[in-house]
C-alpha atoms as a PDB file:
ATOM      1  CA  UNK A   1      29.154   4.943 -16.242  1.00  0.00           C
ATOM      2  CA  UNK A   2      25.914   4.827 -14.693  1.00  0.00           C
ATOM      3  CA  UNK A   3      23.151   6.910 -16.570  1.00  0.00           C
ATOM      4  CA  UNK A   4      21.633  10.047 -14.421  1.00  0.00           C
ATOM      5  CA  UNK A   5      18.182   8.326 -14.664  1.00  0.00           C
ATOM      6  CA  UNK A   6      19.399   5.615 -12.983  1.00  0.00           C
ATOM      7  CA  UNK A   7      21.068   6.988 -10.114  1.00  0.00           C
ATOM      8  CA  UNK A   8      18.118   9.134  -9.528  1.00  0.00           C
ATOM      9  CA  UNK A   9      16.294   5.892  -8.945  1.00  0.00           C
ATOM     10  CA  UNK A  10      18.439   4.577  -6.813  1.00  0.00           C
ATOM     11  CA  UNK A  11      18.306   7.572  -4.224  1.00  0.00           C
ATOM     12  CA  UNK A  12      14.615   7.273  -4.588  1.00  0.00           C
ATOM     13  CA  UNK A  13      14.714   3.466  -3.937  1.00  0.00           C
ATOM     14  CA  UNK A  14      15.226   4.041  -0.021  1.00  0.00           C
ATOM     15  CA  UNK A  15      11.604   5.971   0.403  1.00  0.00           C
ATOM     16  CA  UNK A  16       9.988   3.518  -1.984  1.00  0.00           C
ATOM     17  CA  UNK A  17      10.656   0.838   0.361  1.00  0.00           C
ATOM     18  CA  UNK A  18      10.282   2.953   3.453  1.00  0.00           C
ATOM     19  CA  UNK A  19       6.186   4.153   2.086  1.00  0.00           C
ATOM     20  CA  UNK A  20       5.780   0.168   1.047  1.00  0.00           C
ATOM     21  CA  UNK A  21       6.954  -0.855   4.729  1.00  0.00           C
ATOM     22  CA  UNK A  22       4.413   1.595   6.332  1.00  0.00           C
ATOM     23  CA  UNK A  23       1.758   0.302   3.450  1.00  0.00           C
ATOM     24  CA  UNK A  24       2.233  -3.317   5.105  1.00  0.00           C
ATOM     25  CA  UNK A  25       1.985  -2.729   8.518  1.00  0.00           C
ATOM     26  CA  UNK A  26      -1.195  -0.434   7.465  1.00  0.00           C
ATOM     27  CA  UNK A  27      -2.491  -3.633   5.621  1.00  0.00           C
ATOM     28  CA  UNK A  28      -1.455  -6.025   8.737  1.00  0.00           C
ATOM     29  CA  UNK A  29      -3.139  -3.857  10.965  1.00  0.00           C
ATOM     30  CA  UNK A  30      -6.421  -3.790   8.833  1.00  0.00           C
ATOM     31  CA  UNK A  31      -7.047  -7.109   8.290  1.00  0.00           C
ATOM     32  CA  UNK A  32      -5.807  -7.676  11.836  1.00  0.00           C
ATOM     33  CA  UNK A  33      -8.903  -5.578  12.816  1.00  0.00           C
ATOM     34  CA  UNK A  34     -11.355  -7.385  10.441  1.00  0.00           C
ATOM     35  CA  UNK A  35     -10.493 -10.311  11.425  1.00  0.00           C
ATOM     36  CA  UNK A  36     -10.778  -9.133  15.123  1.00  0.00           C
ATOM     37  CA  UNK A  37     -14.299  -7.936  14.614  1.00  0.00           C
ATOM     38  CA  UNK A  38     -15.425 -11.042  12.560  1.00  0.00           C
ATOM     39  CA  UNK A  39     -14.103 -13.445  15.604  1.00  0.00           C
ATOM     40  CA  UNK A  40     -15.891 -10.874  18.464  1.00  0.00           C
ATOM     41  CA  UNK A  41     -19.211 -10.621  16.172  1.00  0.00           C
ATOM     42  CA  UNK A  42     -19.403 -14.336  16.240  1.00  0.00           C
ATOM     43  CA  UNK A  43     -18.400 -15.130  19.591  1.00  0.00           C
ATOM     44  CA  UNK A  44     -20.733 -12.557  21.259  1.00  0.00           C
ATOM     45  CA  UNK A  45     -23.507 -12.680  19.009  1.00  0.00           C
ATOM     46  CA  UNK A  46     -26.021 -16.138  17.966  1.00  0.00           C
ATOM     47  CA  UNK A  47     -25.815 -14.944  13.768  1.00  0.00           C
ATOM     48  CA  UNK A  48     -25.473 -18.609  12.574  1.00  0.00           C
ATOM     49  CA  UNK A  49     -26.682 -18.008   9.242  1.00  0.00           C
ATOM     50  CA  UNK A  50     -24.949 -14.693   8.574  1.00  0.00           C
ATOM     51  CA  UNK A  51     -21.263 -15.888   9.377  1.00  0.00           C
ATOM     52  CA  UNK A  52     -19.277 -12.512   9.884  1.00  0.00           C
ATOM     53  CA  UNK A  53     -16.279 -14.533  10.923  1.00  0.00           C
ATOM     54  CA  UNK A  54     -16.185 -15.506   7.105  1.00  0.00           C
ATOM     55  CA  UNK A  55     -18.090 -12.533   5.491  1.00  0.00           C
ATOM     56  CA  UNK A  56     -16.039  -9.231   7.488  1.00  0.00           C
ATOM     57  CA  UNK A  57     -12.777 -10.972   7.014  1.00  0.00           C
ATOM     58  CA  UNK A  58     -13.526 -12.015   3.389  1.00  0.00           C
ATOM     59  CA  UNK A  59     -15.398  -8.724   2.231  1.00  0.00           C
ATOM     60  CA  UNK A  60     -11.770  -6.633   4.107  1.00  0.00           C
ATOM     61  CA  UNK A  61      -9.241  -8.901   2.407  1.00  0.00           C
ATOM     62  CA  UNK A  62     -10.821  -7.861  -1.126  1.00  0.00           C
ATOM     63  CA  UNK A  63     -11.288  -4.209  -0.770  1.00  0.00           C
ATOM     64  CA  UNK A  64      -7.278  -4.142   1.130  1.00  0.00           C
ATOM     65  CA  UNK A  65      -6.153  -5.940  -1.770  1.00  0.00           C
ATOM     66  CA  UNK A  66      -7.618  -3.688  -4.157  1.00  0.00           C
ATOM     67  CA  UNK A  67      -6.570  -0.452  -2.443  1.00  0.00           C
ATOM     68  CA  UNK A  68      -2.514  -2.236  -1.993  1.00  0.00           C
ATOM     69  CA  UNK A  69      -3.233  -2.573  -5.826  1.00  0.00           C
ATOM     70  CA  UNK A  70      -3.442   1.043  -6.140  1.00  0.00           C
ATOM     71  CA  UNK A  71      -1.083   2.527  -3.370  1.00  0.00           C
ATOM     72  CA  UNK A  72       1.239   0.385  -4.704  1.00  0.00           C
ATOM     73  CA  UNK A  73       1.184   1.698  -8.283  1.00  0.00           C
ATOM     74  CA  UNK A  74       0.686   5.389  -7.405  1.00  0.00           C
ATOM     75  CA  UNK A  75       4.180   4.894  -5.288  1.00  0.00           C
ATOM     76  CA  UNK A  76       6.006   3.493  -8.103  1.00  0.00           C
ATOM     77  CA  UNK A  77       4.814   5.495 -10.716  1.00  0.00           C
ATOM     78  CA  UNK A  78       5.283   8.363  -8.459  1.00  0.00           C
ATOM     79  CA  UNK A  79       9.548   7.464  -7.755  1.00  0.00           C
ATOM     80  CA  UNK A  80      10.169   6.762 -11.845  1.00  0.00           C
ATOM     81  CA  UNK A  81       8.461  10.451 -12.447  1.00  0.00           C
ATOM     82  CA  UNK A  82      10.509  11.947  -9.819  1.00  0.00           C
ATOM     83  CA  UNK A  83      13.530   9.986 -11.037  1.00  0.00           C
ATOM     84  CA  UNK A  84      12.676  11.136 -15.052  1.00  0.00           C
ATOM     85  CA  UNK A  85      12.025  14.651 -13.990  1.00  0.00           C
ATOM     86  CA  UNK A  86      15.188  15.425 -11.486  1.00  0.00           C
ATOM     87  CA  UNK A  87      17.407  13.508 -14.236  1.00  0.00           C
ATOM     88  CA  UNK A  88      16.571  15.529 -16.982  1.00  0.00           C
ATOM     89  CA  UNK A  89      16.702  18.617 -14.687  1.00  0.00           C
ATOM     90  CA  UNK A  90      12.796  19.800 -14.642  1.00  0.00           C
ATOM     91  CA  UNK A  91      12.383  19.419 -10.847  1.00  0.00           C
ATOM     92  CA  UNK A  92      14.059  22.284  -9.150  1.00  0.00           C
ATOM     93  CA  UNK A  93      14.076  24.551 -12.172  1.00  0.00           C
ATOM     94  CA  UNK A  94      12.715  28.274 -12.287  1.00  0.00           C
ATOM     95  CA  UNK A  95      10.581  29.193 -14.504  1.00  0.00           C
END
């Protein structure tokens, strides 16, 4: 017999993966973009001792990976609440 907790997880498990599917795409896109403007930036523009190829792609990557860091952990801490509270019956209750 599988504990309540646990099958509220499981019917949460679909929309976990759904918002972490939309959270990579997001990502791709971003760093698609930084990347973008680092390439057009030094094409276009004589900036041999700045480097934005290197510094825009570089500077993106770390402040995406920090904020993946975070969506990431708000989403699963977010299903295992909702999981906890509809298993022990507090979501959906009147008070």
């Amino acid at each position: 017999m599988i504990p309540k907790f646990l099958k509220e997880l499981g019917a949460g498990f679909k929309w976990v993966v759904i918002a972490l599917l939309v959270l990579v795409v997001l990502v791709a896109l971003w760093i698609g973009c930084a990347w973008g403007l680092g390439w057009a930036i030094h094409r276009f523009f004589d900036m041999s001792t700045y480097g934005p190829k290197n510094f825009i792609s570089f500077g993106s990557c770390a402040l995406v990976f920090t904020i993946i860091i975070q969506a990431i952990t708000i989403i699963l801490v977010g299903w295992v609440m909702l999981a906890w509270g509809r298993a022990n019956g507090l979501i959906g209750k009147k008070q």
